[in-house]
Protein backbone atom coordinates (compact mmCIF):
# COMPACT_ATOMS: atom_id res chain seq x y z
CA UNK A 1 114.98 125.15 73.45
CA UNK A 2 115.95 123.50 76.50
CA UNK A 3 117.30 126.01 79.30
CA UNK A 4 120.82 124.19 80.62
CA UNK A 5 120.63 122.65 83.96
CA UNK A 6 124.18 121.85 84.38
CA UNK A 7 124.82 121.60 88.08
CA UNK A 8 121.64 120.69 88.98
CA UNK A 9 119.20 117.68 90.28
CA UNK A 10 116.94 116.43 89.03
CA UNK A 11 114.14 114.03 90.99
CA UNK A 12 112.12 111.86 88.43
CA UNK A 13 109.69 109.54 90.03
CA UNK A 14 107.84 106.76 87.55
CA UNK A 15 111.51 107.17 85.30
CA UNK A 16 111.95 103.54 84.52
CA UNK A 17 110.17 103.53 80.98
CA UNK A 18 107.66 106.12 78.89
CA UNK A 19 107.23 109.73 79.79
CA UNK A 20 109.66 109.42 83.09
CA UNK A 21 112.12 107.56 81.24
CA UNK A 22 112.10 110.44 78.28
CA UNK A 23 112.01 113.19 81.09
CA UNK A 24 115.36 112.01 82.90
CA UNK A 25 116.98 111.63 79.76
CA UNK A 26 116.10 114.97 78.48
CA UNK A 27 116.96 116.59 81.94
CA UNK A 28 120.32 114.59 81.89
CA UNK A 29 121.17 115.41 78.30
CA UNK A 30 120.70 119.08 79.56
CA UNK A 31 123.00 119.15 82.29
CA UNK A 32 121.25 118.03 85.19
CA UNK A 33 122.25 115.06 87.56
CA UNK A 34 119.29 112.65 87.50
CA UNK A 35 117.45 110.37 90.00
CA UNK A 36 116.06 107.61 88.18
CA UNK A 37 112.95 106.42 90.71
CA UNK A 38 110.78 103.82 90.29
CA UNK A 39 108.87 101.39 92.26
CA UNK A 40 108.80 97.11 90.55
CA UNK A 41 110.87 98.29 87.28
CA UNK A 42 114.25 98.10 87.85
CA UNK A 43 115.73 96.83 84.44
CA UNK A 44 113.70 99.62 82.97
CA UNK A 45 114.95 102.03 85.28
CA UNK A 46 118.84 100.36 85.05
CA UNK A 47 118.63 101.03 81.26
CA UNK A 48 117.72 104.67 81.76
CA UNK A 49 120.43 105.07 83.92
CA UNK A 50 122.86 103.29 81.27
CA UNK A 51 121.37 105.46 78.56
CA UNK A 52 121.95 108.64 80.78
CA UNK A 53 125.59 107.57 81.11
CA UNK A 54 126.33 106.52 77.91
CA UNK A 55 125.62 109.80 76.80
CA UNK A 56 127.45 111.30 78.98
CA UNK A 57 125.48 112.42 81.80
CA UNK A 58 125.07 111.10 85.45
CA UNK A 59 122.26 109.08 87.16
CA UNK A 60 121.55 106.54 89.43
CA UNK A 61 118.09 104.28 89.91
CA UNK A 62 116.15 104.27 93.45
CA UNK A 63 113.53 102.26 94.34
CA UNK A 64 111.10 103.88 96.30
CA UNK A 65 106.97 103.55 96.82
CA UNK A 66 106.11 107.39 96.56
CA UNK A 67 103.19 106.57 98.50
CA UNK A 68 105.05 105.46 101.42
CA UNK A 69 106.18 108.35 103.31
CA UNK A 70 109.13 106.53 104.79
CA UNK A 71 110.47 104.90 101.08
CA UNK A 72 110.24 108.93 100.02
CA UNK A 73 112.63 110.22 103.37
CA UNK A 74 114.91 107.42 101.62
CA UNK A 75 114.62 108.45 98.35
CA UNK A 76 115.22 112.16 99.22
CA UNK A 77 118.51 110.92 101.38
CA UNK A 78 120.04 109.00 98.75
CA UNK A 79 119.93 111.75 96.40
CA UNK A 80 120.90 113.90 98.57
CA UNK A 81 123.95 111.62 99.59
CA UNK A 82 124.82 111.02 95.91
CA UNK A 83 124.15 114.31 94.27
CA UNK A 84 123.66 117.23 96.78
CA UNK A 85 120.55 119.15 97.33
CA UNK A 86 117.69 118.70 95.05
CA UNK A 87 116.46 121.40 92.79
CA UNK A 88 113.96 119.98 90.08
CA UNK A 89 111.04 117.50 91.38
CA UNK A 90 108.78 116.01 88.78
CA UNK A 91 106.22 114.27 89.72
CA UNK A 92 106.04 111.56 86.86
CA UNK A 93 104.81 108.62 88.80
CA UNK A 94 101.17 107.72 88.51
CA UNK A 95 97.97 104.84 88.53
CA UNK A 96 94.62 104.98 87.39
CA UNK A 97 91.85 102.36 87.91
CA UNK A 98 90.36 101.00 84.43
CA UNK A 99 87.24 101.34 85.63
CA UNK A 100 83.91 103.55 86.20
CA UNK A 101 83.74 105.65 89.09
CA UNK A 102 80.72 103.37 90.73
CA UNK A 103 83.10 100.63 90.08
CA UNK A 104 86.07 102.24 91.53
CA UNK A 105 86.73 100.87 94.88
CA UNK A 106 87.75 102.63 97.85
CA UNK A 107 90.85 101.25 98.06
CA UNK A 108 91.93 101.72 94.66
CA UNK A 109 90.99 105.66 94.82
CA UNK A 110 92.91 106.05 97.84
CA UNK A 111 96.03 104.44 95.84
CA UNK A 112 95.45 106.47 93.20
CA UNK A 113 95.45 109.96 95.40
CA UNK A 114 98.59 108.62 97.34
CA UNK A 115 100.50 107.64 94.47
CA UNK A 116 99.29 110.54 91.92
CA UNK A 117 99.61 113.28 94.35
């Protein structure tokens, strides 16, 4: 049983399809005004958002690299402009390499700790 989170905000990052996408729309269908972030998705994330609203609830789609400190200051204005403070943060968004550790790259671990974390 979902708790209600009418009033609320709700922050999901990686929401444009998958696990994000079913997170939003659960947190919308229980009240809660939803951020729809992603980062190169934006249909996926537009028809989250339309699915949100069609059922009645309220969200809006930001682009934002979560990586990128800067891109997350925007992020957190623009909901904060749109919906008010923000009380629910889940951390959806997330990369792995498809690949061993020895073959793991420097580079591609530090975009997975930036991005994951």
């Amino acid at each position: 049983m979902i708790r209600s989170l009418t009033g609320k905000v709700a922050l999901v990052t990686g929401a444009a399809k998958g696990i994000g996408a079913g997170i939003a729309k659960a947190m919308a269908a229980a009240g809660a005004s939803v951020v729809v972030n992603f980062a190169s998705d934006r249909p996926g994330a537009e028809r989250v958002v339309a699915d949100i609203e069609a059922a009645g609830g309220n969200a809006f789609a930001v682009r934002a690299n979560v990586s990128v400190v800067a891109e997350v200051q925007r992020l957190l204005a623009e909901t904060v402009t749109t919906f008010g403070p923000l009380d629910i943060l889940v951390n959806n968004a997330s990369v792995f390499a498809f690949a061993s550790l020895e073959q793991t790259t420097d580079e591609q671990l530090r975009r997975m700790l930036d991005i994951n974390l």
